[in-house]
Protein backbone atom coordinates (compact mmCIF):
# COMPACT_ATOMS: atom_id res chain seq x y z
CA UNK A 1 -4.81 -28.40 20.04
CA UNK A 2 -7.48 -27.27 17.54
CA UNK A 3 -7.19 -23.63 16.87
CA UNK A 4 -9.98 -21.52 16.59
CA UNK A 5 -8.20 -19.52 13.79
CA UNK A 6 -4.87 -19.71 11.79
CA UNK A 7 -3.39 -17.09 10.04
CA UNK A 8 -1.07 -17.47 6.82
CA UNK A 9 1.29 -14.52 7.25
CA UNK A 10 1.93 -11.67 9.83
CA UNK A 11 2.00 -9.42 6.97
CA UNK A 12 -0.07 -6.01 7.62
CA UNK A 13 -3.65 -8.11 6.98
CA UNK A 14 -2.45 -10.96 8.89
CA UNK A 15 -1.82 -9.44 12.16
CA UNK A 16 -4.57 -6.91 11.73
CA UNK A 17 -6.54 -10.23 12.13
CA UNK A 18 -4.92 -11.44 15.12
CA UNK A 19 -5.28 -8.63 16.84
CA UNK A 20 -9.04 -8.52 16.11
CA UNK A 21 -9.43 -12.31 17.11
CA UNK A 22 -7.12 -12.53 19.71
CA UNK A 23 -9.18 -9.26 21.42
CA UNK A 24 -12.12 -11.46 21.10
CA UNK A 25 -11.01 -14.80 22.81
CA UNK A 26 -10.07 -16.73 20.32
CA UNK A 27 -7.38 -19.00 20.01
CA UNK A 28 -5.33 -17.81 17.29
CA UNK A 29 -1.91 -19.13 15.86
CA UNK A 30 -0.43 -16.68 12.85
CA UNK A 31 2.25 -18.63 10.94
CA UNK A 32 4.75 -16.46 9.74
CA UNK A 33 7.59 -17.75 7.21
CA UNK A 34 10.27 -14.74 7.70
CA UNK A 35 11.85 -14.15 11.06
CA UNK A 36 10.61 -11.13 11.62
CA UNK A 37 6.63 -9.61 11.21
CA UNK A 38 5.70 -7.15 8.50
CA UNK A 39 6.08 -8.59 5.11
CA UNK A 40 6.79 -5.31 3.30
CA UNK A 41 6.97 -3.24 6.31
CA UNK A 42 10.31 -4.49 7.56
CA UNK A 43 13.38 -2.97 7.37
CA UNK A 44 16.95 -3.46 5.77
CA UNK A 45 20.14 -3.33 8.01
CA UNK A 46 23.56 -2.32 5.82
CA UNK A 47 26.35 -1.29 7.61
CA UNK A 48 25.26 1.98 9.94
CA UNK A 49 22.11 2.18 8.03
CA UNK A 50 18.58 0.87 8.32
CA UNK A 51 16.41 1.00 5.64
CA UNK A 52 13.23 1.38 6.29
CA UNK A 53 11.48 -1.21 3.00
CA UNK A 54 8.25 0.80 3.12
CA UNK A 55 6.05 2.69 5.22
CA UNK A 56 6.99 6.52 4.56
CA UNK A 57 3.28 7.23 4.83
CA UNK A 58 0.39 6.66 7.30
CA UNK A 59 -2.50 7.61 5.68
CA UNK A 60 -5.57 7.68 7.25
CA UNK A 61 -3.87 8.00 10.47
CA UNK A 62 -4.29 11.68 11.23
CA UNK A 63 -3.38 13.12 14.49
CA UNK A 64 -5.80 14.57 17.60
CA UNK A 65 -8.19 16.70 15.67
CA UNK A 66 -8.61 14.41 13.15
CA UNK A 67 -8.69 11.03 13.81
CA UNK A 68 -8.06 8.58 10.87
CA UNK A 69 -9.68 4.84 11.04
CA UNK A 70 -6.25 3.52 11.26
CA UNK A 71 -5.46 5.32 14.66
CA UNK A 72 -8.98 4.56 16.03
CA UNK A 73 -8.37 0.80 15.80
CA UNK A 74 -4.99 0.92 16.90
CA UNK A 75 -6.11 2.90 19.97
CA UNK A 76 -8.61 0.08 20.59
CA UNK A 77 -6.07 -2.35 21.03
CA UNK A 78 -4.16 -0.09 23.21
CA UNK A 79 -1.49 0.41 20.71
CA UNK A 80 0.46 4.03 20.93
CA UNK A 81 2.69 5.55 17.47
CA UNK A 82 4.97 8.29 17.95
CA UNK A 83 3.63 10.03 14.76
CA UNK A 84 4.13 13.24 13.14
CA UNK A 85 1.76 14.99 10.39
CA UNK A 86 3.47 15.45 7.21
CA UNK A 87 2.31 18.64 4.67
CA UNK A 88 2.95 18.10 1.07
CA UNK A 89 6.77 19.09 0.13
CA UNK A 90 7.40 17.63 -2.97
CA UNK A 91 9.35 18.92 -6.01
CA UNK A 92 8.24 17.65 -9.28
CA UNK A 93 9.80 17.40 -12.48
CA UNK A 94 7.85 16.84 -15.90
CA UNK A 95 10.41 16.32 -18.69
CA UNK A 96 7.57 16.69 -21.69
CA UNK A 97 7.09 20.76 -20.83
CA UNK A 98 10.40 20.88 -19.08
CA UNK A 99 8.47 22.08 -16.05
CA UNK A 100 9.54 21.97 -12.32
CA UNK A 101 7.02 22.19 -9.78
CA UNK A 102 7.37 23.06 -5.74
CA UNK A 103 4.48 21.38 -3.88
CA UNK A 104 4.44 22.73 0.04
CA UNK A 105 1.96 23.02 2.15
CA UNK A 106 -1.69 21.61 3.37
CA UNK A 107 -4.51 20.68 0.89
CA UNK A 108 -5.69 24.36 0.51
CA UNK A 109 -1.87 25.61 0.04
CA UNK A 110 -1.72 22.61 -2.71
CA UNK A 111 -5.24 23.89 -4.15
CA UNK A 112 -4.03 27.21 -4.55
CA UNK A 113 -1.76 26.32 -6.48
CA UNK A 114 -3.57 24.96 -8.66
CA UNK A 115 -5.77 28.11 -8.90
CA UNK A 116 -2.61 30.33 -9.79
CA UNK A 117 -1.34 27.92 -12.61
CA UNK A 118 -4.74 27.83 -14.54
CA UNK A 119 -7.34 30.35 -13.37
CA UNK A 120 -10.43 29.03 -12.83
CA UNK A 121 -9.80 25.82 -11.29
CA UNK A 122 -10.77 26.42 -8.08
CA UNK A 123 -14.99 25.56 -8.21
CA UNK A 124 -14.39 22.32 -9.34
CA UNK A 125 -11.36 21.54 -7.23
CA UNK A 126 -13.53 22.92 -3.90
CA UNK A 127 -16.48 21.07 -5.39
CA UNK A 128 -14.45 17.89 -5.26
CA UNK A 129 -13.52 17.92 -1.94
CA UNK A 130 -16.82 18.26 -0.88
CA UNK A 131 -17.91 15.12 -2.58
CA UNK A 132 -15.00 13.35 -1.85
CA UNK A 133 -16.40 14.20 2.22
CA UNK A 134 -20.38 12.37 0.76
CA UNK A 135 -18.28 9.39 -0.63
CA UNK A 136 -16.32 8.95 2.26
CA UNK A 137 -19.47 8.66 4.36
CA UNK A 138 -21.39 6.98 1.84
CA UNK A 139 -18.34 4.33 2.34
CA UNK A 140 -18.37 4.37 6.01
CA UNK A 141 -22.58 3.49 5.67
CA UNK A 142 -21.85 0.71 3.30
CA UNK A 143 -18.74 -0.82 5.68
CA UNK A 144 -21.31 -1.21 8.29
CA UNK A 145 -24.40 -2.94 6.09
CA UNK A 146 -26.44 0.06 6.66
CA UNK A 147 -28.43 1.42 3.40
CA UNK A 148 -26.96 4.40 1.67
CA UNK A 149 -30.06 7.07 1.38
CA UNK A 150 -29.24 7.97 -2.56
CA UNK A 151 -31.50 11.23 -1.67
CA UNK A 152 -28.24 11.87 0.49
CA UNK A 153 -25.20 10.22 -0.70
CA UNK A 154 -26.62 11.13 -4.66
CA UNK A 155 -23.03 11.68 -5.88
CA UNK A 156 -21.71 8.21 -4.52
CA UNK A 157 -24.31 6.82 -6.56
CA UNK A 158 -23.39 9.49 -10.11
CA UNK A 159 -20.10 8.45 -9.78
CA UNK A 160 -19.60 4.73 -8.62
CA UNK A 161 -18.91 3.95 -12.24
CA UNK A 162 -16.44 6.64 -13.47
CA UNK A 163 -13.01 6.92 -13.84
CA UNK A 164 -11.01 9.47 -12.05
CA UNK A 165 -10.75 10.82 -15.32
CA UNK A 166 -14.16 11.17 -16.52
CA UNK A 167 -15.35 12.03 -12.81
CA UNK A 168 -13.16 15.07 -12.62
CA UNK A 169 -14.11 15.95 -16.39
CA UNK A 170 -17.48 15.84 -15.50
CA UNK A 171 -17.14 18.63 -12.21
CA UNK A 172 -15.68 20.94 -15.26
CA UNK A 173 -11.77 20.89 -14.20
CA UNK A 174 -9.65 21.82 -16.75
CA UNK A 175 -7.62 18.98 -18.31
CA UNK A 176 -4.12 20.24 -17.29
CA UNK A 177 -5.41 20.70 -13.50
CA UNK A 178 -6.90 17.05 -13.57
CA UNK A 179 -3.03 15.85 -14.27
CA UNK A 180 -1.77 18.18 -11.86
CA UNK A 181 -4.11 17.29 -9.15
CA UNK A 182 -4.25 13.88 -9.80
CA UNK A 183 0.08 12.74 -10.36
CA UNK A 184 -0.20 10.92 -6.77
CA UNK A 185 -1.71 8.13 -9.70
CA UNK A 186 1.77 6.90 -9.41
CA UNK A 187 1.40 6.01 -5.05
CA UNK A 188 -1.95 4.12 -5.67
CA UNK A 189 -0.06 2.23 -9.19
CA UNK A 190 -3.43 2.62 -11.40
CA UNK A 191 -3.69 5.35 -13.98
CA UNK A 192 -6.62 8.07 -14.06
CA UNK A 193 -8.15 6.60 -17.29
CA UNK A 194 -8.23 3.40 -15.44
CA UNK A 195 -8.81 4.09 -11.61
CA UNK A 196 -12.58 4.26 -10.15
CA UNK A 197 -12.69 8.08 -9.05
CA UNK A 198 -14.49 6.50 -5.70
CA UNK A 199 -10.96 5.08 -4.78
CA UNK A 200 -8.91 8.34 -5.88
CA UNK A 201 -11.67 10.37 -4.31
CA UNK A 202 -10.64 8.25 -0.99
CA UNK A 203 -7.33 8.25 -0.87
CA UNK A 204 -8.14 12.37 -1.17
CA UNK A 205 -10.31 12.40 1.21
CA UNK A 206 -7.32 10.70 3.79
CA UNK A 207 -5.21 13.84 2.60
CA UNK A 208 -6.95 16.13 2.84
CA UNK A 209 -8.80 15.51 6.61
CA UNK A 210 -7.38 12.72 8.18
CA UNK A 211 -3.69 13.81 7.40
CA UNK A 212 -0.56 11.57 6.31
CA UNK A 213 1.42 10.87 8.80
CA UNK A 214 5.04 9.56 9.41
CA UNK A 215 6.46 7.14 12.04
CA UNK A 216 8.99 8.80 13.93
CA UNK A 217 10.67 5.20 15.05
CA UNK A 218 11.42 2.29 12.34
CA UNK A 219 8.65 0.27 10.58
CA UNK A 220 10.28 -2.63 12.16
CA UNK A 221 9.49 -1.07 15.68
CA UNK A 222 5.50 -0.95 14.42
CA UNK A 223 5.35 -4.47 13.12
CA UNK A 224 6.67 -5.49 16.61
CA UNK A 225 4.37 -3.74 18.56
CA UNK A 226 1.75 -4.82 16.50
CA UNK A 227 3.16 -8.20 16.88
CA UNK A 228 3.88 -8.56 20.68
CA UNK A 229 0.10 -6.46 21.39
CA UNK A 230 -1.40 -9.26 19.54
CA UNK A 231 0.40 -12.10 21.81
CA UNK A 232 -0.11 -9.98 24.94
CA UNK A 233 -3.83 -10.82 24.20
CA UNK A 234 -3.13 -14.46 24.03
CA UNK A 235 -2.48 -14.96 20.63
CA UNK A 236 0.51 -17.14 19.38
CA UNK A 237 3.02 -16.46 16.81
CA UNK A 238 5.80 -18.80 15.06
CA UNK A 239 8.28 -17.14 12.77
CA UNK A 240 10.51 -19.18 10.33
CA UNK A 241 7.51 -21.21 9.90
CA UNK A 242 6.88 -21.44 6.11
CA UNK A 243 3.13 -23.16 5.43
CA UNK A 244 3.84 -25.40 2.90
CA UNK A 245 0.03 -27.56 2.86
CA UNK A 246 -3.32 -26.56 3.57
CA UNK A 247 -5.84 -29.38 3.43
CA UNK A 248 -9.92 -30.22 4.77
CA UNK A 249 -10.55 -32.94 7.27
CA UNK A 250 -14.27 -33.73 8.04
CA UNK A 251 -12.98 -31.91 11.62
CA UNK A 252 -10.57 -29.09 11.22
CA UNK A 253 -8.22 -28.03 8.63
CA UNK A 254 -4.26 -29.22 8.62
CA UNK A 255 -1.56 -26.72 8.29
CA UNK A 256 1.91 -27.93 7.70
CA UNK A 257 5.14 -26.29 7.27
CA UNK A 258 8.09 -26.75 5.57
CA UNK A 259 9.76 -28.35 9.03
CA UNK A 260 7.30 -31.25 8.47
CA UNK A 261 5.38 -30.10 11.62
CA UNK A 262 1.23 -29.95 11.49
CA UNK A 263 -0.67 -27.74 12.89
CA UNK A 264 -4.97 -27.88 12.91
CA UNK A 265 -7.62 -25.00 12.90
CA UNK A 266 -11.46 -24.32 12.65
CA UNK A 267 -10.66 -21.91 10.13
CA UNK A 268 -7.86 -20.28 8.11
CA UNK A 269 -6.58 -16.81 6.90
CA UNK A 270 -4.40 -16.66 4.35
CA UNK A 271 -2.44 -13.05 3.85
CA UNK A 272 -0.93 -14.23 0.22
CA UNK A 273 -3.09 -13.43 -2.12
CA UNK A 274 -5.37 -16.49 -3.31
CA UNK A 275 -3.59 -16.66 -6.39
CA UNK A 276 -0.82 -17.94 -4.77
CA UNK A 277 -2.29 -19.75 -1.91
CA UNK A 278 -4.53 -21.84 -4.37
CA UNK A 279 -1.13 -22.26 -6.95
CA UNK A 280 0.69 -23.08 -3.88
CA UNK A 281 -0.86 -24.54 -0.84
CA UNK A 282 -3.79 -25.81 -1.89
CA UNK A 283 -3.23 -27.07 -5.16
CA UNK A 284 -6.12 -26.93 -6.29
CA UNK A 285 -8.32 -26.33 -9.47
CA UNK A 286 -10.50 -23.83 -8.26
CA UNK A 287 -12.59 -22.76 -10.98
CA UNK A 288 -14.43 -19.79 -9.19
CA UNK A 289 -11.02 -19.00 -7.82
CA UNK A 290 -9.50 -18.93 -11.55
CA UNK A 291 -12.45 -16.68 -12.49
CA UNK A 292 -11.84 -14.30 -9.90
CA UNK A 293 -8.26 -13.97 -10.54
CA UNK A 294 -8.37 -13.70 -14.49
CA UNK A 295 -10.58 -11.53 -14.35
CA UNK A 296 -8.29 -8.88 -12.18
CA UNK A 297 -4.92 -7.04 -13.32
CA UNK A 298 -1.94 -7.70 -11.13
CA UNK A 299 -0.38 -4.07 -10.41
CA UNK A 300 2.85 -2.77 -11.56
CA UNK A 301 6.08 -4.38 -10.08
CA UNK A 302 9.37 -2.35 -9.83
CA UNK A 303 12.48 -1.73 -8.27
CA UNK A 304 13.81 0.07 -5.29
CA UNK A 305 17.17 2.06 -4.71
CA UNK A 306 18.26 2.40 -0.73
CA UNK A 307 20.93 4.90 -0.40
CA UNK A 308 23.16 5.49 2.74
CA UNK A 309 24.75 8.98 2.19
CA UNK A 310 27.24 10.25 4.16
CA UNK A 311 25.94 13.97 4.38
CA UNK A 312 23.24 15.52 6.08
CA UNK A 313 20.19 16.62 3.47
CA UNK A 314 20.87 19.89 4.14
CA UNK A 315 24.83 19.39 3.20
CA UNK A 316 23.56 17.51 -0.40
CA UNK A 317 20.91 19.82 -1.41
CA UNK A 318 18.20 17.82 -0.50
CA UNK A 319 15.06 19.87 0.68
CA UNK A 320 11.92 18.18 -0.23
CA UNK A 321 10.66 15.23 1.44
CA UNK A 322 9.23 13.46 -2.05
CA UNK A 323 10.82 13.90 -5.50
CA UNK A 324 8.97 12.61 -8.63
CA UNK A 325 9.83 12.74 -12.49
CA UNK A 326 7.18 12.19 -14.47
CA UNK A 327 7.68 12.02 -18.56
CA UNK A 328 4.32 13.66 -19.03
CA UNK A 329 1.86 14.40 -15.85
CA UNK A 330 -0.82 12.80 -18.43
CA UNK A 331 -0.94 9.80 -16.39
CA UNK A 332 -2.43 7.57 -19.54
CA UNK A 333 0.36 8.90 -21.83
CA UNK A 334 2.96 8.09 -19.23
CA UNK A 335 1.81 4.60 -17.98
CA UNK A 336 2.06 3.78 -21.84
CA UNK A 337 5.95 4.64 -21.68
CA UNK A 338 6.75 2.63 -17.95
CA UNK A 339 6.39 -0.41 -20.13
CA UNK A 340 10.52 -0.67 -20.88
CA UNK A 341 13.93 -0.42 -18.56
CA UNK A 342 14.77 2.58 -19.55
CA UNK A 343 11.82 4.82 -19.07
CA UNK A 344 12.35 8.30 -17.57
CA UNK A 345 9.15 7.80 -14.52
CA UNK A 346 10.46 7.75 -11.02
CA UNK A 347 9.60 8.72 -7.40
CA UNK A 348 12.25 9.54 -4.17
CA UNK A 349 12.07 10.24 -0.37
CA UNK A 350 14.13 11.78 1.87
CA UNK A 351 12.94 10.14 5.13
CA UNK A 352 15.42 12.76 7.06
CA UNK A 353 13.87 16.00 5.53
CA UNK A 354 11.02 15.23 8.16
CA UNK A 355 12.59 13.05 11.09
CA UNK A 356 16.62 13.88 11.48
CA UNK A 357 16.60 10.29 13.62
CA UNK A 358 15.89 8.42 10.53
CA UNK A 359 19.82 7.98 10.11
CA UNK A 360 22.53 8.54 12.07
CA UNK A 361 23.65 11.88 12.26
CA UNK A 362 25.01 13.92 9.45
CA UNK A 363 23.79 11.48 7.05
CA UNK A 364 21.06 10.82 4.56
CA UNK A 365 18.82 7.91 3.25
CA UNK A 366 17.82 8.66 -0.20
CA UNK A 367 14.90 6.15 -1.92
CA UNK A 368 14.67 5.69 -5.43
CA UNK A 369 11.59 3.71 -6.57
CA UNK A 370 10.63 2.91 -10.26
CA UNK A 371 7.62 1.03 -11.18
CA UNK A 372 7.11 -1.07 -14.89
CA UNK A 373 3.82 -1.69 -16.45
CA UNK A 374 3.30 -5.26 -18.21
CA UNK A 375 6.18 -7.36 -17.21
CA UNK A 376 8.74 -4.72 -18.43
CA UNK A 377 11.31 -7.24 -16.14
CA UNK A 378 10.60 -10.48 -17.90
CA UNK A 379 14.10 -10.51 -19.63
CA UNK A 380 15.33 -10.67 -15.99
CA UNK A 381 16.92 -14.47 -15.66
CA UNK A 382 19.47 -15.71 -12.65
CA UNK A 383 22.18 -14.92 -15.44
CA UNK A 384 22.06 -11.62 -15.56
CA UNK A 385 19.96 -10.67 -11.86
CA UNK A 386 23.07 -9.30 -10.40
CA UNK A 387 23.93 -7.08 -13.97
CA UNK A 388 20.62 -5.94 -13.95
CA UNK A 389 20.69 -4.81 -10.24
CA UNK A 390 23.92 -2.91 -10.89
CA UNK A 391 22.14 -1.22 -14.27
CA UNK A 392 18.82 -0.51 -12.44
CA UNK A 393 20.80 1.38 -9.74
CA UNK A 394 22.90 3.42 -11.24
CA UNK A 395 20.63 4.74 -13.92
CA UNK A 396 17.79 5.83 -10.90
CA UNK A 397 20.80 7.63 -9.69
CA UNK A 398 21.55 9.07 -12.51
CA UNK A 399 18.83 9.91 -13.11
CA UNK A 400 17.91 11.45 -9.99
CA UNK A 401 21.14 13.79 -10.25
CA UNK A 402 20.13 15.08 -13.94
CA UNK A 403 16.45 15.66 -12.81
CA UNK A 404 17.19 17.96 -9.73
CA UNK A 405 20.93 18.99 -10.21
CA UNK A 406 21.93 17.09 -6.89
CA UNK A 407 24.99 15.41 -6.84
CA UNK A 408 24.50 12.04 -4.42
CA UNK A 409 26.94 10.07 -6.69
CA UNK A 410 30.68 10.41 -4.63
CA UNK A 411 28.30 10.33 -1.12
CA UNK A 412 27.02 6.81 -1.68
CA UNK A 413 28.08 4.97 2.06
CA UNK A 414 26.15 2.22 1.57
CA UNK A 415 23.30 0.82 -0.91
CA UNK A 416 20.18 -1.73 -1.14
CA UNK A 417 18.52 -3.11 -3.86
CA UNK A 418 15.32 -4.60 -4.16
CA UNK A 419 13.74 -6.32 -7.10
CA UNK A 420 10.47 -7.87 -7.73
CA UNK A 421 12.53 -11.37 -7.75
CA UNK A 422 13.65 -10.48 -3.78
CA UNK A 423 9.78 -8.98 -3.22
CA UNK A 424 8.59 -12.59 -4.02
CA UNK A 425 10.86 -14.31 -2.41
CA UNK A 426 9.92 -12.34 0.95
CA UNK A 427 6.15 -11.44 0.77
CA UNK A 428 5.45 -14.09 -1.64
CA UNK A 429 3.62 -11.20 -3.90
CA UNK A 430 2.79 -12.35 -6.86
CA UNK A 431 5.13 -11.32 -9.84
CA UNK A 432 6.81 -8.59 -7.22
CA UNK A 433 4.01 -6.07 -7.32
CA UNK A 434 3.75 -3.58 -4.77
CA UNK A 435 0.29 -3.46 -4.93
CA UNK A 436 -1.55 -6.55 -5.14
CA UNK A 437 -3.98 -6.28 -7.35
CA UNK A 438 -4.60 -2.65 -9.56
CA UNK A 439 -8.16 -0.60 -8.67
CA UNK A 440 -9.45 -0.09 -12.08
CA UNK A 441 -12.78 -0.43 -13.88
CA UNK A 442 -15.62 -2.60 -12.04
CA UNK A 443 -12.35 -4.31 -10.02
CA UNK A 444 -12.41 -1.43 -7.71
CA UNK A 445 -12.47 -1.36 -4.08
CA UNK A 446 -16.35 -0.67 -4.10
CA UNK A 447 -17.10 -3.46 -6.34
CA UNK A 448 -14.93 -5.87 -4.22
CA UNK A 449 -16.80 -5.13 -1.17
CA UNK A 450 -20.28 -5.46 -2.90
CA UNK A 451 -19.86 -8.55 -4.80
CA UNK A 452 -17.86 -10.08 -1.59
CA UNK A 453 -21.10 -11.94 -0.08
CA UNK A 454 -21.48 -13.62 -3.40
CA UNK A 455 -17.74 -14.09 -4.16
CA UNK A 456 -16.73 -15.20 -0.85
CA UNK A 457 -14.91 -18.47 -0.76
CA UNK A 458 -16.58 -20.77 1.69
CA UNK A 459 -13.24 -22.43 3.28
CA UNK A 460 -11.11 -19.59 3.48
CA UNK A 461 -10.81 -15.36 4.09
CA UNK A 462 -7.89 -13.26 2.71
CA UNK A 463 -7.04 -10.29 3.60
CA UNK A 464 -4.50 -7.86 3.01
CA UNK A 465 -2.77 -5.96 0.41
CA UNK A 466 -4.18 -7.80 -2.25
CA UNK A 467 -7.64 -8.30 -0.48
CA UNK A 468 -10.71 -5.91 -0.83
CA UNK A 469 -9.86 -2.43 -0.01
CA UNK A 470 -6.37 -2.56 -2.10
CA UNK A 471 -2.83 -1.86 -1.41
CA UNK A 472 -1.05 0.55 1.48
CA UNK A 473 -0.98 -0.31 5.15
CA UNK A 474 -4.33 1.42 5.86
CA UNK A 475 -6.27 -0.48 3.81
CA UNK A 476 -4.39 -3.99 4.43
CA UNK A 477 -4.68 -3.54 8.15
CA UNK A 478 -8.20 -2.44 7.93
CA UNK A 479 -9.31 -5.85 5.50
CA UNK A 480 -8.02 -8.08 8.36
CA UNK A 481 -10.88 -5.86 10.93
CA UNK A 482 -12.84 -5.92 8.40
CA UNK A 483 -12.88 -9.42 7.60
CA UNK A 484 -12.86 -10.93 10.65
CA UNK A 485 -15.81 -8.77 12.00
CA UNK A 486 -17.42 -10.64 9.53
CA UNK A 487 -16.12 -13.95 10.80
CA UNK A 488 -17.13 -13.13 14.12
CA UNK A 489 -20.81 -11.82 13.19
CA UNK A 490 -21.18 -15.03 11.29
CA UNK A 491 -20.48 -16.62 14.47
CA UNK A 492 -22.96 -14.97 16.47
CA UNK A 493 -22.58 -14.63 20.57
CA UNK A 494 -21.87 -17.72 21.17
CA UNK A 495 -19.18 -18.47 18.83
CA UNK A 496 -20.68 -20.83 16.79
């Protein structure tokens, strides 16, 4: 059999893309190496306790009065979440002023805030929103090919080449609001001196009207429905099936796997990033490929804590959903120290602060989560992995304890670690970042979709995390719609 379409990965992008294609008719294979769907929306089973690896967000998801583009696709392939909207309640901890912040609330709560702390803030924090609403439907316009009136849209236009930084210097916001309103940097993994403002002004935009969201089952149970929706509509799916070839006949393309079998397809998607899949599969000399990629900034890799307590959060102390030490909330200043081991910059969640079911009863999962700027980890060798797994752990938890006065220490049941080396080895990221590939300067998500007609590698589409739109499950599920719309417009109605 010839497949229509193969897909490299059932990663977020990957199935995304089978769904699409499969909903259209078209015989689609994904190829997934791992035994289960995902890539870093899976989960971790240690004794009683499943860890959830990602996924304690949904943004752009929203909930009945505000529908997020995530939930309208999912709804069109008949795909139902049990969901629940999550307000900001986050505790914050700068060590530079020796400050300690309570976040709660909705965006006008958080906004307020803001207001009290440094009168005057509110015009240009009100004035934001409001333009982050014009660039959101500037972006819609420009998704769709249709022209973007700059009469109407005039501040997508102003400030398509600004940083976050300069953009929100330039609506008059005080300096120490801008870092206040703007330390969520460290979920998107690009600095404010370095991120477009159209992608911070975004991933506001989610926040603040289409709502974040949690799953109220595992991110294992998602991946599966997304998985077994997609097969429903006559698409096929092969786990433990690890593509180790991709090469061009004058006829089709021929896929084969590690288990020496072959497989053949019109056209292929890789999820991997074409860094690897060029280094890797194809093993090739791309040129144009080796532009593309040199000229982008792989995103910060890290290190993730999973703790199993064996006390409910109320028991431990534990009251916020999100905890975050910063060393400054000068995001420029602080990326500049994540660049060693023992940097002071780290981020927790306490899944069961918003679902109790996220662990069996009268218990806790704690995550600690610190990210390194340039290769911070390259010291790490097979010698000393399973040292440096040990240190990495029990400093986040120390850590953790010293920042908010909570002892977790004597409560530790169980406990996960994962490295960039185990990231690799799973999603086949490149150099264990979470993020693909950091939005900064021209290699933003606008820029990406722009230049894609003229960038666009003839064989092959990638989507995914590392694709146009940038990291988080929201934007790596939307690239594989995105994407393949394309495919199929290219097409036309006959499928040709």
């Amino acid at each position: 059999m010839i497949y229509d379409y193969i897909i490299v990965g059932a990663g977020m992008g990957g199935l995304s893309a089978g769904l699409n294609l499969a909903s259209h008719q078209k015989k689609t294979l994904i190829l997934e190496k791992n035994a289960l769907p995902g890539g870093l929306v899976s989960n971790i089973k240690k004794g009683r306790f499943e860890f959830d690896t990602s996924l304690y967000d949904l943004y752009d998801y929203g909930d009945d009065k505000s529908t997020g583009t995530l939930k309208e696709l999912l709804t069109k392939y008949d795909i139902e979440l049990e969901t629940k909207v999550i307000p900001f309640n986050i505790r914050l901890n700068e060590l530079s002023t020796k400050s300690n912040y309570i976040i709660r609330g909705d965006m006008d709560a958080f906004l307020t805030e803001l207001e009290r702390l440094q009168a005057g803030s509110m015009p240009s924090l009100k004035k934001f929103i409001q333009i982050s609403q014009e660039i959101h439907e500037a972006l819609d316009l420009l998704k769709k090919h249709k022209n973007i009136p700059e009469e109407k849209y005039p501040n997508f236009y102003k400030y398509l080449d600004f940083s976050t930084l300069n953009g929100l210097k330039d609506l008059g916001m005080p300096l120490d609001t801008i870092n206040r309103f703007s330390f969520l940097w460290l979920e998107i993994g690009s600095p404010i001196h370095k991120l477009s403002f159209i992608d911070f002004s975004e991933f506001m935009y989610k926040l603040t009207f289409k709502k974040d969201v949690i799953l109220l089952n595992k991110a294992l149970d998602f991946t599966l429905k997304l998985a077994n929706r997609y097969q429903e509509l006559g698409g096929r799916i092969y786990y433990n099936s690890f593509v180790t070839e991709v090469t061009k006949t004058p006829s089709f393309y021929l896929i084969k796997t590690k288990d020496n079998l072959e497989y053949k397809a019109k056209q292929v998607i890789f999820n991997p990033s074409k860094r690897y899949v060029y280094k890797n599969l194809i093993m090739e000399d791309h040129k144009e490929i080796n532009r593309l990629e040199n000229a982008r900034t792989l995103s910060p890799n890290g290190v993730v804590v999973y703790l199993g307590l064996n006390r409910s959060c109320e028991e431990l102390g534990l009251k916020n959903y999100k905890y975050y030490q910063v060393k400054t909330l000068n995001s420029e200043i602080n990326a500049s120290t994540m660049t060693s081991l023992e940097h002071d910059t780290f981020t927790g969640i306490v899944p069961n602060v918003v679902n109790e079911l996220a662990s069996p009863k009268n218990t806790t999962i704690l995550v600690l989560k610190k990210i390194f700027f340039d290769d911070a980890l390259r010291s790490i060798n097979s010698k000393n992995y399973a040292e440096f797994k040990e240190y990495i752990a029990q400093d986040l938890i120390t850590k953790f304890e010293e920042a908010f006065k909570i002892d977790i220490q004597e409560y530790i049941e169980e406990i996960a670690v994962i490295t960039p080396v185990s990231l690799s080895k799973y999603t086949n990221n490149v150099n264990g970042s979470f993020y693909g590939y950091m939005l900064k300067g021209y290699d933003n998500a606008i820029n990406r979709l722009l230049t894609y007609p003229e960038e666009e590698i003839k064989d092959f589409t990638f989507v995914g995390g590392s694709s146009l739109f940038g990291a988080h499950v929201d934007n790596a599920f939307y690239s594989g719609y995105y994407l393949t719309e394309e495919l199929l417009h290219k097409e036309g109605p006959n499928g040709k």
